[in-house]
C-alpha atoms as a PDB file:
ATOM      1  CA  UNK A   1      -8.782  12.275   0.850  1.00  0.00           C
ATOM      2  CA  UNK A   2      -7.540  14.144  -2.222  1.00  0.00           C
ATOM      3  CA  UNK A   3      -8.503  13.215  -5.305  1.00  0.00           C
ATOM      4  CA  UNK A   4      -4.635  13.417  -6.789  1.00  0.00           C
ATOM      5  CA  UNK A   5      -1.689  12.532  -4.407  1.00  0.00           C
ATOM      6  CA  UNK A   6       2.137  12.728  -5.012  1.00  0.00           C
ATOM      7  CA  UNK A   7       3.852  10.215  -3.854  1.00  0.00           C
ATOM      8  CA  UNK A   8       7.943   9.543  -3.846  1.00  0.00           C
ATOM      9  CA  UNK A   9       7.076  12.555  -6.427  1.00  0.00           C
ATOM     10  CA  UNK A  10       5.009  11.089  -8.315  1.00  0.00           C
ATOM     11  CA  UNK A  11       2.011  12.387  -9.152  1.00  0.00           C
ATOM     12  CA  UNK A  12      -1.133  10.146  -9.102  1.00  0.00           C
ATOM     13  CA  UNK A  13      -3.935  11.371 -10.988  1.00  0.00           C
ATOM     14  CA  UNK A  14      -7.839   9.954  -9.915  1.00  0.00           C
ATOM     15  CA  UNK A  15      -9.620   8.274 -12.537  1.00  0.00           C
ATOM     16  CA  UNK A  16     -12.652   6.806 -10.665  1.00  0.00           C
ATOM     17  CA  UNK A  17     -14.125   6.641  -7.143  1.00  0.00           C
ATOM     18  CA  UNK A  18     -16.890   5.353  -5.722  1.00  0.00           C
ATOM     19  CA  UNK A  19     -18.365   3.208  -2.500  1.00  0.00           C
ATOM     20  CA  UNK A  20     -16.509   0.213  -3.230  1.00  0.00           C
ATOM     21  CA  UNK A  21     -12.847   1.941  -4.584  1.00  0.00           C
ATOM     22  CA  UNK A  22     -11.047   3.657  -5.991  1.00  0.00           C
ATOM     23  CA  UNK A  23      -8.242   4.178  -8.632  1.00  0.00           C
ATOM     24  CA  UNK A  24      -5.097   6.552  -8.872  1.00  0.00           C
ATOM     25  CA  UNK A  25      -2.467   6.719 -11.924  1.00  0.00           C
ATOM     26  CA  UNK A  26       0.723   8.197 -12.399  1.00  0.00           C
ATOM     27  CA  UNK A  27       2.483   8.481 -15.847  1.00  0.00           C
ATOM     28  CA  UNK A  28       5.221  10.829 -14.025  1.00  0.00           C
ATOM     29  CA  UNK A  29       7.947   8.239 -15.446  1.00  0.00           C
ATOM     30  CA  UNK A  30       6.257   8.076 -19.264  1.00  0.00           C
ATOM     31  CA  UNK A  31       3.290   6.963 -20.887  1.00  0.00           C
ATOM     32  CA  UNK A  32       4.769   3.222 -21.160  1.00  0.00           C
ATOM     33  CA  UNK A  33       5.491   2.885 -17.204  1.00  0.00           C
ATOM     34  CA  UNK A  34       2.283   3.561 -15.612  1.00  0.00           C
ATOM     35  CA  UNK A  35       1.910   2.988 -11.907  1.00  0.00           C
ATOM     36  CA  UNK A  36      -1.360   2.730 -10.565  1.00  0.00           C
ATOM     37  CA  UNK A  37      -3.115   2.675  -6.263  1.00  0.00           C
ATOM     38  CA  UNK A  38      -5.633   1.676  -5.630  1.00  0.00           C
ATOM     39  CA  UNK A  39      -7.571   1.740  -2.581  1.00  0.00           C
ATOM     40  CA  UNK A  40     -10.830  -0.665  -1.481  1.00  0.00           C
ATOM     41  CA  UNK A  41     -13.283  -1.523   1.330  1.00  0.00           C
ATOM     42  CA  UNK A  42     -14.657  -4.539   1.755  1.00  0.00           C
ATOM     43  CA  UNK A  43     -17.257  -6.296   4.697  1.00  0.00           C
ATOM     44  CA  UNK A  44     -16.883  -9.868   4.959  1.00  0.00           C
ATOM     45  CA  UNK A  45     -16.671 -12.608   7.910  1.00  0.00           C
ATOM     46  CA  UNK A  46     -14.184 -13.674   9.777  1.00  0.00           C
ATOM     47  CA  UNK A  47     -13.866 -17.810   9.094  1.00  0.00           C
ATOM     48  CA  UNK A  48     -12.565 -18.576  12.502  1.00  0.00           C
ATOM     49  CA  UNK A  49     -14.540 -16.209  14.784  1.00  0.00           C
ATOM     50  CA  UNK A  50     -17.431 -15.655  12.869  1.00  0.00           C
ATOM     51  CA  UNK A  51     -17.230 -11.871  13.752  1.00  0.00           C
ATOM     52  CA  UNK A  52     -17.941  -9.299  11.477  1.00  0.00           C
ATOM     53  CA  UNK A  53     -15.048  -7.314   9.434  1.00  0.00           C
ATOM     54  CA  UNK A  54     -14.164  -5.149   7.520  1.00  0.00           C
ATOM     55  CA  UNK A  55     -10.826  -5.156   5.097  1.00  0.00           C
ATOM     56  CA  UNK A  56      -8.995  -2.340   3.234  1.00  0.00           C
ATOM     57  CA  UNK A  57      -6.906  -2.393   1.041  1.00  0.00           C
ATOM     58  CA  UNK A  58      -3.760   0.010  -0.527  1.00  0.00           C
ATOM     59  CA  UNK A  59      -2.241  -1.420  -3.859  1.00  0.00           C
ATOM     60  CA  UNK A  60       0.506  -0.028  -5.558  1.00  0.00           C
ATOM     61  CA  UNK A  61       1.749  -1.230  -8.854  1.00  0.00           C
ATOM     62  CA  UNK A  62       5.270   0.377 -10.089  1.00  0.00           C
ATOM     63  CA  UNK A  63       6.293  -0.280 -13.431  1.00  0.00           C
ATOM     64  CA  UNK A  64      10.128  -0.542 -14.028  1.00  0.00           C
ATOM     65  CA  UNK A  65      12.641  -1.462 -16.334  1.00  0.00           C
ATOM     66  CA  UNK A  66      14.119  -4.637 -17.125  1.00  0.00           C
ATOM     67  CA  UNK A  67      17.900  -5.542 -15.969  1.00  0.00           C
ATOM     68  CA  UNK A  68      19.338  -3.821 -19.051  1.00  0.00           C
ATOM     69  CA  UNK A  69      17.071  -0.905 -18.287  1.00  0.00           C
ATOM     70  CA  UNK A  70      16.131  -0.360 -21.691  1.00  0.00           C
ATOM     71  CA  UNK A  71      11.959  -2.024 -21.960  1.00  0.00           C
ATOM     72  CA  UNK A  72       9.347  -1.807 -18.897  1.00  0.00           C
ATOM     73  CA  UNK A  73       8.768  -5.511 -17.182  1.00  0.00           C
ATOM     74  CA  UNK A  74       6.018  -7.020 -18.337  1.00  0.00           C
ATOM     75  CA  UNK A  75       5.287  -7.409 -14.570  1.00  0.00           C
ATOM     76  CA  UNK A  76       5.642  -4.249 -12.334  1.00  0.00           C
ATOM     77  CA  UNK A  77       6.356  -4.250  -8.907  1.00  0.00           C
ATOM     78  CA  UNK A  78       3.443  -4.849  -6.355  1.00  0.00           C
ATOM     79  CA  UNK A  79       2.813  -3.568  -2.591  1.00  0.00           C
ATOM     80  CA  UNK A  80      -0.142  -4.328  -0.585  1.00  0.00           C
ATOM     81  CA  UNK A  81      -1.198  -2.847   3.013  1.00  0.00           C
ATOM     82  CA  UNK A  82      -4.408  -5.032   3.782  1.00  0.00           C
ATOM     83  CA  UNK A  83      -5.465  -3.644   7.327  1.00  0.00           C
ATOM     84  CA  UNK A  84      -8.569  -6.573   8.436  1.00  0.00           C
ATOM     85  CA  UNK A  85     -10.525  -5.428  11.293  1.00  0.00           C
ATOM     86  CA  UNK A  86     -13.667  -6.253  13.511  1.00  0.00           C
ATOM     87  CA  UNK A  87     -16.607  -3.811  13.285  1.00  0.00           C
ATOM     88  CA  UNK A  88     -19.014  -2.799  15.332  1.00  0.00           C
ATOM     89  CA  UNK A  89     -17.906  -3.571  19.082  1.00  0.00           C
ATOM     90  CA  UNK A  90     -15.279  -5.228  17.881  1.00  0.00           C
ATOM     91  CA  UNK A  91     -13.805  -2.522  16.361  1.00  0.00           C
ATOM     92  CA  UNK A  92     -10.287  -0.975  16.995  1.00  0.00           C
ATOM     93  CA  UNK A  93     -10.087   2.191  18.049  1.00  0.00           C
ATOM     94  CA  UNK A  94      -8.097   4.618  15.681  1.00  0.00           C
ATOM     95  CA  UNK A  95      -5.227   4.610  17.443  1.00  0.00           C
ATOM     96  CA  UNK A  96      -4.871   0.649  17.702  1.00  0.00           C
ATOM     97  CA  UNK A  97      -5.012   0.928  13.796  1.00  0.00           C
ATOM     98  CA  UNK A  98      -2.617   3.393  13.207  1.00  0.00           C
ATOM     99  CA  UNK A  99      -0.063   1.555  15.602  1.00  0.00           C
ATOM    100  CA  UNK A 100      -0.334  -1.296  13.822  1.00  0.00           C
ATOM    101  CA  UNK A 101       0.356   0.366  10.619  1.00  0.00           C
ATOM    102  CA  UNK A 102       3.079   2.876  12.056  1.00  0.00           C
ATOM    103  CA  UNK A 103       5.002  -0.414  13.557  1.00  0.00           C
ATOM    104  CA  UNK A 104       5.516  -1.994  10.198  1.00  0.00           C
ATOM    105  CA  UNK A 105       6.209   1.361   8.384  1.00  0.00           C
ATOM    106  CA  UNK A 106       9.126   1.989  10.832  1.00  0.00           C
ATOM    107  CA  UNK A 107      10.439  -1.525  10.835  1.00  0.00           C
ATOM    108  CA  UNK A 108      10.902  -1.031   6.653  1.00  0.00           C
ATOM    109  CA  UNK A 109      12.058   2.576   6.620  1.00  0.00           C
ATOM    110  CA  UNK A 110      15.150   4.291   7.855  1.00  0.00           C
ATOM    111  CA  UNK A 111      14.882   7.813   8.873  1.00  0.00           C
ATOM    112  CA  UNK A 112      17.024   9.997  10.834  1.00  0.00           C
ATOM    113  CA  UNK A 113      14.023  11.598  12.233  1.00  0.00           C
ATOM    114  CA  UNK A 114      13.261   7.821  14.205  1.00  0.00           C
ATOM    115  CA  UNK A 115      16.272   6.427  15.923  1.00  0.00           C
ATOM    116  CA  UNK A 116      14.296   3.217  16.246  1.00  0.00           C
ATOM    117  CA  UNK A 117      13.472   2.913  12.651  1.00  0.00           C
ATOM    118  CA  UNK A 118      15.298  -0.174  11.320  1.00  0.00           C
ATOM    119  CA  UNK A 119      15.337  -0.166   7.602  1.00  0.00           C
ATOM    120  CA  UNK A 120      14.233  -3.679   6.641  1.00  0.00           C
ATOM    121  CA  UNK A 121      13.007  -3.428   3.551  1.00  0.00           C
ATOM    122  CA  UNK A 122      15.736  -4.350   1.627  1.00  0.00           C
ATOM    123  CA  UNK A 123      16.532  -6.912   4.087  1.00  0.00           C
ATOM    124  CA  UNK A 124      13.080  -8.235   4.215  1.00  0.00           C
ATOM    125  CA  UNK A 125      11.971  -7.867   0.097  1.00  0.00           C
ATOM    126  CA  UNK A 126      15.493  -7.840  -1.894  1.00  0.00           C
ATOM    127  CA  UNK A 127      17.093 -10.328   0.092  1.00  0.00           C
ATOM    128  CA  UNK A 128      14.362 -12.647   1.514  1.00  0.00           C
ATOM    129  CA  UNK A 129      15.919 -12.515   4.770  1.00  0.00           C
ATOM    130  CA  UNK A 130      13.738 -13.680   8.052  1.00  0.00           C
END
């Protein structure tokens, strides 16, 4: 993976990396609304099962204004992707994963370029529908 990604372009600079993480920030939008991803691995046990796992992580935190869009929130805006699989012969194949992940990004974003996607997000996140 790079070390600096744009995203939504916004640029997000690395400032550490190592086994266990890592940390990406973007002061594209000013010094005072930082937005930071991070990304983490972690092995653990499933409670249930007792099967071995293995859980990453993608956090992004988006500072934005408050309603009168003058001073940042004191509490930005927070989106996790935790993917939890099994490892070793329980593992999922690459392509189990990534359908997993593509079905929820195309149930949240609307694109001409996928007739099926649906555009929930603001259904789902602004309006608390179910």
């Amino acid at each position: 993976m790079n070390a600096n990604i744009t995203l939504k372009s916004k640029v997000y600079n690395q400032i550490y990396s190592d086994k266990a993480g890592s940390l990406r920030r973007s002061i594209t939008d000013g010094a005072t609304s930082p937005h930071t991803l991070r990304i983490a691995h972690t092995d653990g046990i499933d409670s249930a099962t007792k099967i071995a796992t293995r859980r990453s992580l993608m956090r992004l935190d988006m500072t934005h204004t408050d309603t009168g869009a003058v001073n940042p929130s004191p509490l930005p805006v927070s989106v996790q992707v935790v993917v939890v699989k099994g490892t070793g012969v329980y593992a999922p194949t690459q392509a189990a994963i990534e359908l997993a992940i593509d079905s929820v990004v195309q149930a949240l974003t609307g694109t001409s370029a996928d007739a099926s996607a649906l555009d929930l997000a603001d259904e789902v996140f602004a309006n608390e529908e179910q």
